[in-house]
C-alpha atoms as a PDB file:
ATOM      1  CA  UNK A   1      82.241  89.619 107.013  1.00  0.00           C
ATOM      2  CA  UNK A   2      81.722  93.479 106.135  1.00  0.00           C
ATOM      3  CA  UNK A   3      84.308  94.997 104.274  1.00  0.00           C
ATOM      4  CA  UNK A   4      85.271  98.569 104.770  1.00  0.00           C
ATOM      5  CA  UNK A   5      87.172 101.226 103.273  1.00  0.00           C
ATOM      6  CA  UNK A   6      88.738 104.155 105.430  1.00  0.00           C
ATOM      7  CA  UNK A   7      89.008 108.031 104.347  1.00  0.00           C
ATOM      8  CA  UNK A   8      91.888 109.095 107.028  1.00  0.00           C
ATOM      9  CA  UNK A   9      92.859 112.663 106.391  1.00  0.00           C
ATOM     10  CA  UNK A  10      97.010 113.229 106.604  1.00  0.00           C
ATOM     11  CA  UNK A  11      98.159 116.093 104.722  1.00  0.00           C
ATOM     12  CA  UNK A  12     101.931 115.424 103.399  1.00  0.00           C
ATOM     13  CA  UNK A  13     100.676 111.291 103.245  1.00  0.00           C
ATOM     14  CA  UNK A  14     102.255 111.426  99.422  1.00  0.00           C
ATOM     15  CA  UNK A  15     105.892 112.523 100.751  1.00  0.00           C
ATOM     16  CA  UNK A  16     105.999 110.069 103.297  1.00  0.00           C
ATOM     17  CA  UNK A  17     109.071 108.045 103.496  1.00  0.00           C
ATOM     18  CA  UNK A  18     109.654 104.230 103.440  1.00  0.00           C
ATOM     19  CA  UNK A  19     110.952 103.997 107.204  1.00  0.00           C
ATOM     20  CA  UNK A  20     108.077 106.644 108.236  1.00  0.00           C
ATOM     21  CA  UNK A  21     105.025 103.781 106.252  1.00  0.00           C
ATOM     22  CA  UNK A  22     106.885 100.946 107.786  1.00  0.00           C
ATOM     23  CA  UNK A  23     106.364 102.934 111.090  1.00  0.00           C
ATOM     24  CA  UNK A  24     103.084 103.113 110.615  1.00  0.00           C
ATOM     25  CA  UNK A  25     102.660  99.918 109.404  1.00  0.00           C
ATOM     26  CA  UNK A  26     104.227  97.985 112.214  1.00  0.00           C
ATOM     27  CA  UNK A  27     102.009 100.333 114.891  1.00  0.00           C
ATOM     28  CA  UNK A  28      98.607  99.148 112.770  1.00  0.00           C
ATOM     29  CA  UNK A  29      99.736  95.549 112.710  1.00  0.00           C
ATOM     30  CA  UNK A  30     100.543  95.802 116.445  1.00  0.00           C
ATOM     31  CA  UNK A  31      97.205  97.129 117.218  1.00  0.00           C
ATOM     32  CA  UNK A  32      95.443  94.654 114.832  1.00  0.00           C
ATOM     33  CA  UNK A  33      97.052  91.563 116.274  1.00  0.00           C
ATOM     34  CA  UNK A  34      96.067  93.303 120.234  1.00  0.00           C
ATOM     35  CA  UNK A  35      92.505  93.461 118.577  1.00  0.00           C
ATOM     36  CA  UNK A  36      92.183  89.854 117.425  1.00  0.00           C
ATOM     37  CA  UNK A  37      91.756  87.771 114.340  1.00  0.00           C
ATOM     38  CA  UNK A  38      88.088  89.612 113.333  1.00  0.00           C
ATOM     39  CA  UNK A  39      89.386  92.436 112.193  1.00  0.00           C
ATOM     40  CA  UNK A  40      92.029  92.447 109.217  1.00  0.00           C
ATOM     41  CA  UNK A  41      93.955  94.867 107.075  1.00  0.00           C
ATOM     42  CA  UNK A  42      93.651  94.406 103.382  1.00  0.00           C
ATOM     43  CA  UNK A  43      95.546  97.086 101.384  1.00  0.00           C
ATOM     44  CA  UNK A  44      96.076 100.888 101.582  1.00  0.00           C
ATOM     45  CA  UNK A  45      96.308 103.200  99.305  1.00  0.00           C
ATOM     46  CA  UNK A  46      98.488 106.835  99.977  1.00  0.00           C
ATOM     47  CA  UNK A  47      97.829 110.071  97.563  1.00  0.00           C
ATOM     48  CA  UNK A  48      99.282 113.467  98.435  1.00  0.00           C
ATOM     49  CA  UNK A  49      96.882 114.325 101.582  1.00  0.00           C
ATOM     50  CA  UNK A  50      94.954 110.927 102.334  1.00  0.00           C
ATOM     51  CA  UNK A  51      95.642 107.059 102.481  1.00  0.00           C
ATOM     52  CA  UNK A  52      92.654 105.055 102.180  1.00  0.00           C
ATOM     53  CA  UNK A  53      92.354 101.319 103.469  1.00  0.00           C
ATOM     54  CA  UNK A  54      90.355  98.466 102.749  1.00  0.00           C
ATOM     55  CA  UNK A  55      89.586  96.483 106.238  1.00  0.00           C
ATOM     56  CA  UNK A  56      87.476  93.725 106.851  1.00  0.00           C
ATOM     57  CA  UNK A  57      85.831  93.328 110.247  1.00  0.00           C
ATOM     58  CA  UNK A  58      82.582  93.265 111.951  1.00  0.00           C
ATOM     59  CA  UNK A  59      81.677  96.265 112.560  1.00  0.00           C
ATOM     60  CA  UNK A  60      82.528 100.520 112.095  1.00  0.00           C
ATOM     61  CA  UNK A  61      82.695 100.482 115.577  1.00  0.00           C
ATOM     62  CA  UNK A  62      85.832  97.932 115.664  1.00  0.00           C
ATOM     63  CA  UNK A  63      87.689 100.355 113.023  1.00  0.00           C
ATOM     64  CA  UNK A  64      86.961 103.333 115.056  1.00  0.00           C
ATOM     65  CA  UNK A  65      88.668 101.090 118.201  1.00  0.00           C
ATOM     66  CA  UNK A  66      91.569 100.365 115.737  1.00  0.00           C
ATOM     67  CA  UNK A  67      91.978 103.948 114.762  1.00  0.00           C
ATOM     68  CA  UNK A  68      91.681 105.618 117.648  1.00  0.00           C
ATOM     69  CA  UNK A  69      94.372 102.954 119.845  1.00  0.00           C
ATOM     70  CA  UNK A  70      96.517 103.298 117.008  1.00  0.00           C
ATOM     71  CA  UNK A  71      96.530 107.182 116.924  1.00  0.00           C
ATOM     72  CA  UNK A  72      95.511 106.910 113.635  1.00  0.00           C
ATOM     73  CA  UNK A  73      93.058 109.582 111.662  1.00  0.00           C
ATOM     74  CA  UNK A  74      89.857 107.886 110.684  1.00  0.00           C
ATOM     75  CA  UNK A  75      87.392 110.347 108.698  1.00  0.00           C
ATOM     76  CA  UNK A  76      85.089 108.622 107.016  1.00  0.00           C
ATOM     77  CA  UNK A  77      84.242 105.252 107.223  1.00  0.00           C
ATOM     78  CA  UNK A  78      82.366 103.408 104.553  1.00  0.00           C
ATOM     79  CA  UNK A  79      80.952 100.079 104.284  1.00  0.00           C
ATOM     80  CA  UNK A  80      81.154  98.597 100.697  1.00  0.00           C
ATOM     81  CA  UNK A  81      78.391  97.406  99.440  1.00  0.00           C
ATOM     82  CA  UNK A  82      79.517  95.730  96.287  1.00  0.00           C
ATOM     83  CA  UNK A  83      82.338  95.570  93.743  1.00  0.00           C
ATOM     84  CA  UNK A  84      82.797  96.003  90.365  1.00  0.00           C
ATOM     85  CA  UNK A  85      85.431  95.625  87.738  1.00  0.00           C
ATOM     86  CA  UNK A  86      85.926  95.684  84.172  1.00  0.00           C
ATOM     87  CA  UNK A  87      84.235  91.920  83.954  1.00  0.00           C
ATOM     88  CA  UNK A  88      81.509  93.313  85.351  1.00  0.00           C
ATOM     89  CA  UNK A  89      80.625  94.830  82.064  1.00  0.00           C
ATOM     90  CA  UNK A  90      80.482  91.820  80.382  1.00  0.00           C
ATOM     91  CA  UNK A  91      77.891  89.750  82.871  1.00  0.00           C
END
């Protein structure tokens, strides 16, 4: 299954509070669950203006469906292609 990662564009993401990211959290998970089992959340990351998130599912087209029932920002999506890590040097 394709794995994804998500640019979505919030300015202020950084300050966010815990009760405002479990907010957000429990509207994605409610979405995800209305969506079905292909497509999953993985991990998110915040920085001051953006939070990027890993997702695996089928297809862009499924995130943008996610995104846009969720009311959620999605800028750029990107399909990873491969990973690497430190190990990876030593292959």
């Amino acid at each position: 299954m394709p794995k994804f990662i998500i640019e979505r564009e919030l300015p202020g993401a950084g300050s966010l509070g815990n009760a405002d990211l479990q907010g957000v959290s429990a509207k994605s998970c409610s979405v995800l669950k209305a969506l079905g089992p292909e497509i999953q959340w993985v991990e998110s990351y915040v920085t001051d203006d953006k939070i990027y998130c890993v997702y695996i599912a089928p297809s862009e087209e499924l995130i943008r469906q996610h995104a846009s029932e969720g009311g959620f920002p999605a800028n750029r999506i990107s399909q990873i292609k491969r990973m690497i890590d430190p190990t990876t040097a030593e292959s």
